[in-house]
Protein backbone atom coordinates (compact mmCIF):
# COMPACT_ATOMS: atom_id res chain seq x y z
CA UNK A 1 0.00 0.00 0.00
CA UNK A 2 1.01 3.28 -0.90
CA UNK A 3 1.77 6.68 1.87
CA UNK A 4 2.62 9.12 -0.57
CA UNK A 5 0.32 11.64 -2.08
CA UNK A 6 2.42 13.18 -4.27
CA UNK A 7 0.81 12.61 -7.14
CA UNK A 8 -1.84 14.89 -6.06
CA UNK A 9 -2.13 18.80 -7.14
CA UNK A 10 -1.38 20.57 -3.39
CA UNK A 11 -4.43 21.61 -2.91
CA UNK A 12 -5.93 18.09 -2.71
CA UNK A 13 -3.24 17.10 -0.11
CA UNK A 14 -4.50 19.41 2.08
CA UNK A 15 -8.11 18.72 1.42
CA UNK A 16 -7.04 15.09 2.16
CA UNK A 17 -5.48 16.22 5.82
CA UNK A 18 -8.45 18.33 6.31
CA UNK A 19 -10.86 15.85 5.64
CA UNK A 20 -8.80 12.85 8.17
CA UNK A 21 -8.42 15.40 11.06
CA UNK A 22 -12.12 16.08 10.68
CA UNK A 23 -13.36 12.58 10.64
CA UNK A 24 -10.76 11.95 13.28
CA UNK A 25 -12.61 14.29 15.89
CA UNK A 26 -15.84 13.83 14.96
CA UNK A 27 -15.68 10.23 16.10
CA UNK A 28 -14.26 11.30 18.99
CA UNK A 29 -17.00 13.61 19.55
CA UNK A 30 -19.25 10.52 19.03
CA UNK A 31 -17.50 8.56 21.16
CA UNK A 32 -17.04 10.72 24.44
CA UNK A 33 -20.33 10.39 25.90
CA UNK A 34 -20.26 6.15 25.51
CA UNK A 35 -19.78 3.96 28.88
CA UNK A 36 -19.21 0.93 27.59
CA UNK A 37 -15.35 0.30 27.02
CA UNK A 38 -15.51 -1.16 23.79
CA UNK A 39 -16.84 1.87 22.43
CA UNK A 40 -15.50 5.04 24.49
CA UNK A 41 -12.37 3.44 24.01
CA UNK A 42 -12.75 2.57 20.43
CA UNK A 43 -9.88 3.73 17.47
CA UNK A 44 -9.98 4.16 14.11
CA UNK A 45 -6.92 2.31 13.15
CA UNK A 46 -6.26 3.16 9.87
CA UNK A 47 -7.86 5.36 7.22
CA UNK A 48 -6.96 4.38 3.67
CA UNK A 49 -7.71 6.50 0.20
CA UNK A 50 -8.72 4.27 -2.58
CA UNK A 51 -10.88 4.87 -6.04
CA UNK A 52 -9.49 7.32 -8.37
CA UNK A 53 -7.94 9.74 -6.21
CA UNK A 54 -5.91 6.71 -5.10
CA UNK A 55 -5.12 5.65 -8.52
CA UNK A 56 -4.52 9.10 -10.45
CA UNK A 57 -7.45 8.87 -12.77
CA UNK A 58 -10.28 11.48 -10.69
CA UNK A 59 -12.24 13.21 -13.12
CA UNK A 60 -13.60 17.12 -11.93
CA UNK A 61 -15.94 17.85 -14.80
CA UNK A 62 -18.37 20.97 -14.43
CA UNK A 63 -19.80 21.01 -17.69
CA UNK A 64 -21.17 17.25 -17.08
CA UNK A 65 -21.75 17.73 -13.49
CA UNK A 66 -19.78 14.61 -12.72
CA UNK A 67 -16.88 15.02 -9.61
CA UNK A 68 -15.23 12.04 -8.05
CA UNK A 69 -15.31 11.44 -4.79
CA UNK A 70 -12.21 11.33 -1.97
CA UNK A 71 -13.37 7.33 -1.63
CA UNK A 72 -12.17 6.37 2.67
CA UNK A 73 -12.17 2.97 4.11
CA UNK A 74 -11.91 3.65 8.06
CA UNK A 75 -10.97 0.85 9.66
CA UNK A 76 -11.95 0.57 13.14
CA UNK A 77 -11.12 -1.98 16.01
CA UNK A 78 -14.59 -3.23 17.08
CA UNK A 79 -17.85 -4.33 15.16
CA UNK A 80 -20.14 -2.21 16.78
CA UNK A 81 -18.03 0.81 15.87
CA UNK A 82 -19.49 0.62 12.08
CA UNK A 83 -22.77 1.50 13.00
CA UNK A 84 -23.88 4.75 11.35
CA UNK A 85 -24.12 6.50 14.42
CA UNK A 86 -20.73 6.92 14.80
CA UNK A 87 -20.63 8.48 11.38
CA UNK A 88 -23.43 10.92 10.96
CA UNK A 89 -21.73 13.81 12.34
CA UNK A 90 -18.54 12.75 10.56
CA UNK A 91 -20.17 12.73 6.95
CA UNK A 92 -21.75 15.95 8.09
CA UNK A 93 -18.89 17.81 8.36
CA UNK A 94 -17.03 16.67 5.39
CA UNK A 95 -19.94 18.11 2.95
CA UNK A 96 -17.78 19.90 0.26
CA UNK A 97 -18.71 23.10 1.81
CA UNK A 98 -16.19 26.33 2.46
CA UNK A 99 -12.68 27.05 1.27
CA UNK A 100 -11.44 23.85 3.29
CA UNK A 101 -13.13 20.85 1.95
CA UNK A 102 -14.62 21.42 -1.46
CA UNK A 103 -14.71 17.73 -2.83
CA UNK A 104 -17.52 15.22 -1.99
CA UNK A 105 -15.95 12.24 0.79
CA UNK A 106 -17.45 9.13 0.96
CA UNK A 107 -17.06 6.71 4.16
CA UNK A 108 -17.28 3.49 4.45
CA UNK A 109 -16.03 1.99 8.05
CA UNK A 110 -15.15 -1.97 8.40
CA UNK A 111 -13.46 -3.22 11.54
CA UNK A 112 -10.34 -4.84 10.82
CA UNK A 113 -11.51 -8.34 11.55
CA UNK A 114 -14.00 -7.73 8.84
CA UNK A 115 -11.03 -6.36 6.36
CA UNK A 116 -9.17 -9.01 6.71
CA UNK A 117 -11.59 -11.65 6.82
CA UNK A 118 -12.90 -10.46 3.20
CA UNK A 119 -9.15 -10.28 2.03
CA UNK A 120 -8.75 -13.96 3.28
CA UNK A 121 -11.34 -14.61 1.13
CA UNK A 122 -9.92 -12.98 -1.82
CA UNK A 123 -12.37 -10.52 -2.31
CA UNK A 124 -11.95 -8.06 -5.00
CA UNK A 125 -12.77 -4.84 -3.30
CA UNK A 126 -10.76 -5.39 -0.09
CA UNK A 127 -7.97 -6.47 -2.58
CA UNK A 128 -8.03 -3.41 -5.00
CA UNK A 129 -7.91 -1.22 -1.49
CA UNK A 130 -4.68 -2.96 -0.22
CA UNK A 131 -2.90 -2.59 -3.54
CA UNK A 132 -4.25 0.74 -5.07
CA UNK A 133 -4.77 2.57 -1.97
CA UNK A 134 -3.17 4.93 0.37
CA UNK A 135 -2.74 5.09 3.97
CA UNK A 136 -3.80 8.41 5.28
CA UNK A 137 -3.56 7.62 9.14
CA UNK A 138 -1.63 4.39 10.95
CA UNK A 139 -1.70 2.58 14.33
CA UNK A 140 1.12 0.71 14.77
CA UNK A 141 0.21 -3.14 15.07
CA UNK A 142 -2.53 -3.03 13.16
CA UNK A 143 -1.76 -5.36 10.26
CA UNK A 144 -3.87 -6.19 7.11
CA UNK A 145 -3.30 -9.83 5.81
CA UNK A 146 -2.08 -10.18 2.20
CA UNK A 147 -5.10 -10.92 0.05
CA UNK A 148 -5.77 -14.26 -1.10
CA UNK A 149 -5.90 -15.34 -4.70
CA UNK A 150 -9.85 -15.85 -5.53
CA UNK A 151 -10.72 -18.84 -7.43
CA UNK A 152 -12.36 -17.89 -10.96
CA UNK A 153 -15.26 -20.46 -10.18
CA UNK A 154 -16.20 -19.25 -6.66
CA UNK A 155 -16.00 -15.70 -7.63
CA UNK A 156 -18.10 -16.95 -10.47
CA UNK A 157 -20.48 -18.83 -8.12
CA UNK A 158 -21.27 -15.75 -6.01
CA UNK A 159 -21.69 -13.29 -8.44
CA UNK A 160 -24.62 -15.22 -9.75
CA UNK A 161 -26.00 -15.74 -6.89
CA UNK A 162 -25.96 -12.18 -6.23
CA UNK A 163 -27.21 -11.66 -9.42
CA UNK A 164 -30.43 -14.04 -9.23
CA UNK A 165 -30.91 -12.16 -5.96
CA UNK A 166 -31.08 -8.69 -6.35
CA UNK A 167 -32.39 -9.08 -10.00
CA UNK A 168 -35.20 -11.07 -8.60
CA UNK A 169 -36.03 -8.34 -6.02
CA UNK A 170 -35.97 -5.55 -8.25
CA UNK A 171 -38.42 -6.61 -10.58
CA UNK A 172 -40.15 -7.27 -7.78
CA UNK A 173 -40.13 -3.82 -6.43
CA UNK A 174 -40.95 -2.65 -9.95
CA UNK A 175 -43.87 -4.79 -10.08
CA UNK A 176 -44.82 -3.54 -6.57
CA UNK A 177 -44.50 0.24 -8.56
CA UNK A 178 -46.75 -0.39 -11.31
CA UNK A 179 -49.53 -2.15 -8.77
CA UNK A 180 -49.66 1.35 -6.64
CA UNK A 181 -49.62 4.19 -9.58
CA UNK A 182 -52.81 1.88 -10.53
CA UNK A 183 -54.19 2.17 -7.65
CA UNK A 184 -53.49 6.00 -6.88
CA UNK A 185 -51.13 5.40 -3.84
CA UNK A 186 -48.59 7.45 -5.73
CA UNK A 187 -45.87 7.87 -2.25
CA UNK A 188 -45.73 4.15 -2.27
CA UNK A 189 -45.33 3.54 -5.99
CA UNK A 190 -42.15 6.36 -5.32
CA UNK A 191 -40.64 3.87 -2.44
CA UNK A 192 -41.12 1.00 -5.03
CA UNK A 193 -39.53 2.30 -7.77
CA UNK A 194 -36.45 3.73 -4.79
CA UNK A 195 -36.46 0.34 -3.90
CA UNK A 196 -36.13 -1.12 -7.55
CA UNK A 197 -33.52 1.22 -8.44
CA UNK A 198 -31.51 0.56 -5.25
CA UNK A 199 -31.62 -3.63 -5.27
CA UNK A 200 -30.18 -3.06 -9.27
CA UNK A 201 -27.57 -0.70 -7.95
CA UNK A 202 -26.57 -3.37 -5.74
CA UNK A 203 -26.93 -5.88 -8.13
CA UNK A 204 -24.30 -4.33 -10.26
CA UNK A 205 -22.08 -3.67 -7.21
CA UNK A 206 -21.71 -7.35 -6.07
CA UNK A 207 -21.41 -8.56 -9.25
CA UNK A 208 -19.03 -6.20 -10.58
CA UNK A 209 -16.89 -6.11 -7.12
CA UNK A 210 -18.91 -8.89 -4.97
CA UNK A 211 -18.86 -5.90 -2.13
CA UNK A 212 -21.81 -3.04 -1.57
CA UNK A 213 -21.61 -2.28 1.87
CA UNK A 214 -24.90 -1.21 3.32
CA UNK A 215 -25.91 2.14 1.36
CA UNK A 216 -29.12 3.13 0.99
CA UNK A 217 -28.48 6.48 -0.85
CA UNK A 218 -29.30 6.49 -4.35
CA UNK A 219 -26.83 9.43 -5.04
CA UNK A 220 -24.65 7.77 -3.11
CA UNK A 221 -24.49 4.11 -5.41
CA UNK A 222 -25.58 5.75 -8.51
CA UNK A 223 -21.97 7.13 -8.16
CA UNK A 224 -19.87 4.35 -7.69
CA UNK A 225 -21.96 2.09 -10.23
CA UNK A 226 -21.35 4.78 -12.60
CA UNK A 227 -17.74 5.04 -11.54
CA UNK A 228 -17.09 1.29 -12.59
CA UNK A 229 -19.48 1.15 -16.07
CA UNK A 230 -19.62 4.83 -17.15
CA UNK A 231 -22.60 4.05 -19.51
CA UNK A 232 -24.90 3.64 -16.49
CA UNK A 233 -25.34 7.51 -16.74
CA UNK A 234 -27.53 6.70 -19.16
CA UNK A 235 -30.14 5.36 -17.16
CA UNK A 236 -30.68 9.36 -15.50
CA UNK A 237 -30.88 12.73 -17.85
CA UNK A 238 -29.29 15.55 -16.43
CA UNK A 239 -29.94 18.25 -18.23
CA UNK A 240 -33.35 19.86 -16.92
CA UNK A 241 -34.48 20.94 -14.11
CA UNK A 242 -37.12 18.36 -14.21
CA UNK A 243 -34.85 15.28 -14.69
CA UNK A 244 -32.55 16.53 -11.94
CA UNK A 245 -36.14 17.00 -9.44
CA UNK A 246 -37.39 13.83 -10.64
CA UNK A 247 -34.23 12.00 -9.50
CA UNK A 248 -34.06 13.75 -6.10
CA UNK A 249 -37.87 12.90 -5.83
CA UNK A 250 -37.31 9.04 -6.02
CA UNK A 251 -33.60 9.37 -3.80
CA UNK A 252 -36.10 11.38 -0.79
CA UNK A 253 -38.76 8.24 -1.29
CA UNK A 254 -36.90 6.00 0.65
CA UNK A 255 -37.85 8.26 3.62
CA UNK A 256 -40.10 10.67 2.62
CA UNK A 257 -42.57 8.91 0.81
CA UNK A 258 -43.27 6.65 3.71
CA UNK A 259 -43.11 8.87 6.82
CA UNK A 260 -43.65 13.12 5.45
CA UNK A 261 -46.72 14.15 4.75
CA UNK A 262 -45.63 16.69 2.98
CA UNK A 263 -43.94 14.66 0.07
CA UNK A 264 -45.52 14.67 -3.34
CA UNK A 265 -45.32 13.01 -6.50
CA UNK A 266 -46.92 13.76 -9.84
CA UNK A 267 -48.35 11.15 -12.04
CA UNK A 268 -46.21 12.76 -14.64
CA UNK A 269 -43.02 12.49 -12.24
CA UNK A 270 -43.65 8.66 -11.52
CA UNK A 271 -44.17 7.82 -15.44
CA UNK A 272 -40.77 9.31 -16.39
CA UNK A 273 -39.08 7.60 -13.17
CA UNK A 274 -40.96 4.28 -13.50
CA UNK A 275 -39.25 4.84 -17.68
CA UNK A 276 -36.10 5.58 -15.95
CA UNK A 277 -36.04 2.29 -13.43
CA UNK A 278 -36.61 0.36 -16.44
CA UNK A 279 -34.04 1.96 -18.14
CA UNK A 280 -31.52 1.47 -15.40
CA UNK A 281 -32.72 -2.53 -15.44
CA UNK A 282 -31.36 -2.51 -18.91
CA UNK A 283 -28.27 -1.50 -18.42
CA UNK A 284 -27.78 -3.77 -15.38
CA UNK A 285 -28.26 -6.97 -17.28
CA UNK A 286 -26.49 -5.95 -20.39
CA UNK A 287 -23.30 -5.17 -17.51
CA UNK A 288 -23.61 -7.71 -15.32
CA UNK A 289 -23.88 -10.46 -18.26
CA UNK A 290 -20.78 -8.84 -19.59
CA UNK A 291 -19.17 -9.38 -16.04
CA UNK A 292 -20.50 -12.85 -15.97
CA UNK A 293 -19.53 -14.05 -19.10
CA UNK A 294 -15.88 -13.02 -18.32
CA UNK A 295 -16.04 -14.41 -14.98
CA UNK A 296 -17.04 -18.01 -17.32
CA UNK A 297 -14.04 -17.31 -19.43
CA UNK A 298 -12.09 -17.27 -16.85
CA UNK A 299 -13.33 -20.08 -14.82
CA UNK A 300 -13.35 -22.23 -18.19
CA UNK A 301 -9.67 -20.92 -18.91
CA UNK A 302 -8.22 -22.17 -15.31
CA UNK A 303 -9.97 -25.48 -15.63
């Protein structure tokens, strides 16, 4: 694993520092007011830069409104540290907001049993990390294992298991969609269709990666599907005001459309998002097929 951020403009190094001392006392903060010793006494252990700022290969793009994300892995030493509330404030305050931070940061948190179970088991994501990323903040002793080679057949195995799974579910929530416009319940048909386009985003995750962690932000994994099959941006327009509402619209559903009563929906909102869903189911199969067939390729080629 890399330490050096050199190949980084300035300006992003010191985002970077910014960004670790703010997480850094944030969870603190969270911490503080916790009696039991496991968590007041909880440590991150290490926090590691990975994705394309890792790499070299971010892309800052105003004109297409697409900026990548300063991607963290926080590794902590207990379970029960991962739980979001040990995060909220944490994500809070690293909104790219002010002169300070002004790139969007992305958490996820793993203890390091978890890490290096998954690289035991070969797992691409945890892999990529350990050999791509860069380590931001240390504790001495804390060792990740080497990753393990993964066999072409079980990573094969999984990914269509993942894929009969989430597939399954989405259509499922689609279905679910189309059941409630018809019958006028239009906040429910807008949690469906959230639902559908969040089980595909996962979908493509796992198969693409076999990891997803436990987002339920559509923003959020609309990004990093996009990030690994760019032509996933076709599944959401961009360009009006509409198609930019519409999406936030269906991303607040997974709250709001349950539990506000003041969210609303059009009919003419939920036909271009129910257009859009089945869009984005498209574009899933056609990529995860692709990743499938190369996974049998693969598996065929080591046999």
């Amino acid at each position: 694993m890399k330490k050096s951020l050199d190949h980084l403009p300035l300006r992003k190094q010191a985002e970077l520092r910014q960004v670790v001392e703010t997480v850094r006392a944030a969870f603190e903060e969270a911490i503080s007011t916790r009696r039991a010793a496991r968590l007041k006494d909880g440590k991150i252990l290490k926090v590691i830069l990975y994705g394309s700022y890792a790499r070299g290969d971010w892309v800052h793009d105003p004109v297409g409104r697409y900026f990548s994300d300063f991607d963290l892995l926080i590794v902590v030493d207990h379970e029960d540290l991962t739980d979001g509330e040990f995060w909220h404030e944490a994500e809070n305050r690293t909104m790219p907001i002010g002169p300070d931070i002004r790139t969007p940061v992305s958490l996820i948190v793993h203890s390091l049993d978890d890490v290096n179970e998954q690289l035991d088991r070969g797992r691409y994501f945890f892999a990529d990390i350990v050999r791509e990323g860069v380590l931001l903040h240390d504790t001495p002793g804390a060792k990740l294992h080497k990753p393990a080679d993964l066999k072409a057949r079980v990573a094969l195995e999984e990914a269509e298991r993942h894929y009969a799974k989430w597939m399954a579910t989405a259509v499922g929530a689609q279905s679910g969609a189309k059941f409630y416009i018809e019958a006028g319940n239009q906040n429910w048909a807008a949690f469906l269709l959230n639902q559908g386009a969040e089980h595909l985003y996962h979908c493509i995750l796992l198969v693409m990666t076999l990891y997803s962690g436990k987002a339920h932000n559509l923003a959020f994994l609309r990004k990093k599907a996009e990030a690994i099959d760019p032509r996933l941006a076709e599944a959401w327009p961009r360009e009006t005001k509409f198609e930019r509402r519409c999406f936030e619209l269906l991303r607040e559903a997974y709250v709001k459309a349950r539990y506000s009563e003041h969210y609303k929906i059009s009919g003419e909102e939920l036909a271009w998002l129910t257009e859009r869903v089945e869009v984005l189911r498209g574009l899933t199969v056609t990529v995860c097929q692709e990743r499938l067939a190369q996974l049998r390729d693969e598996t065929d080629g080591a046999d």
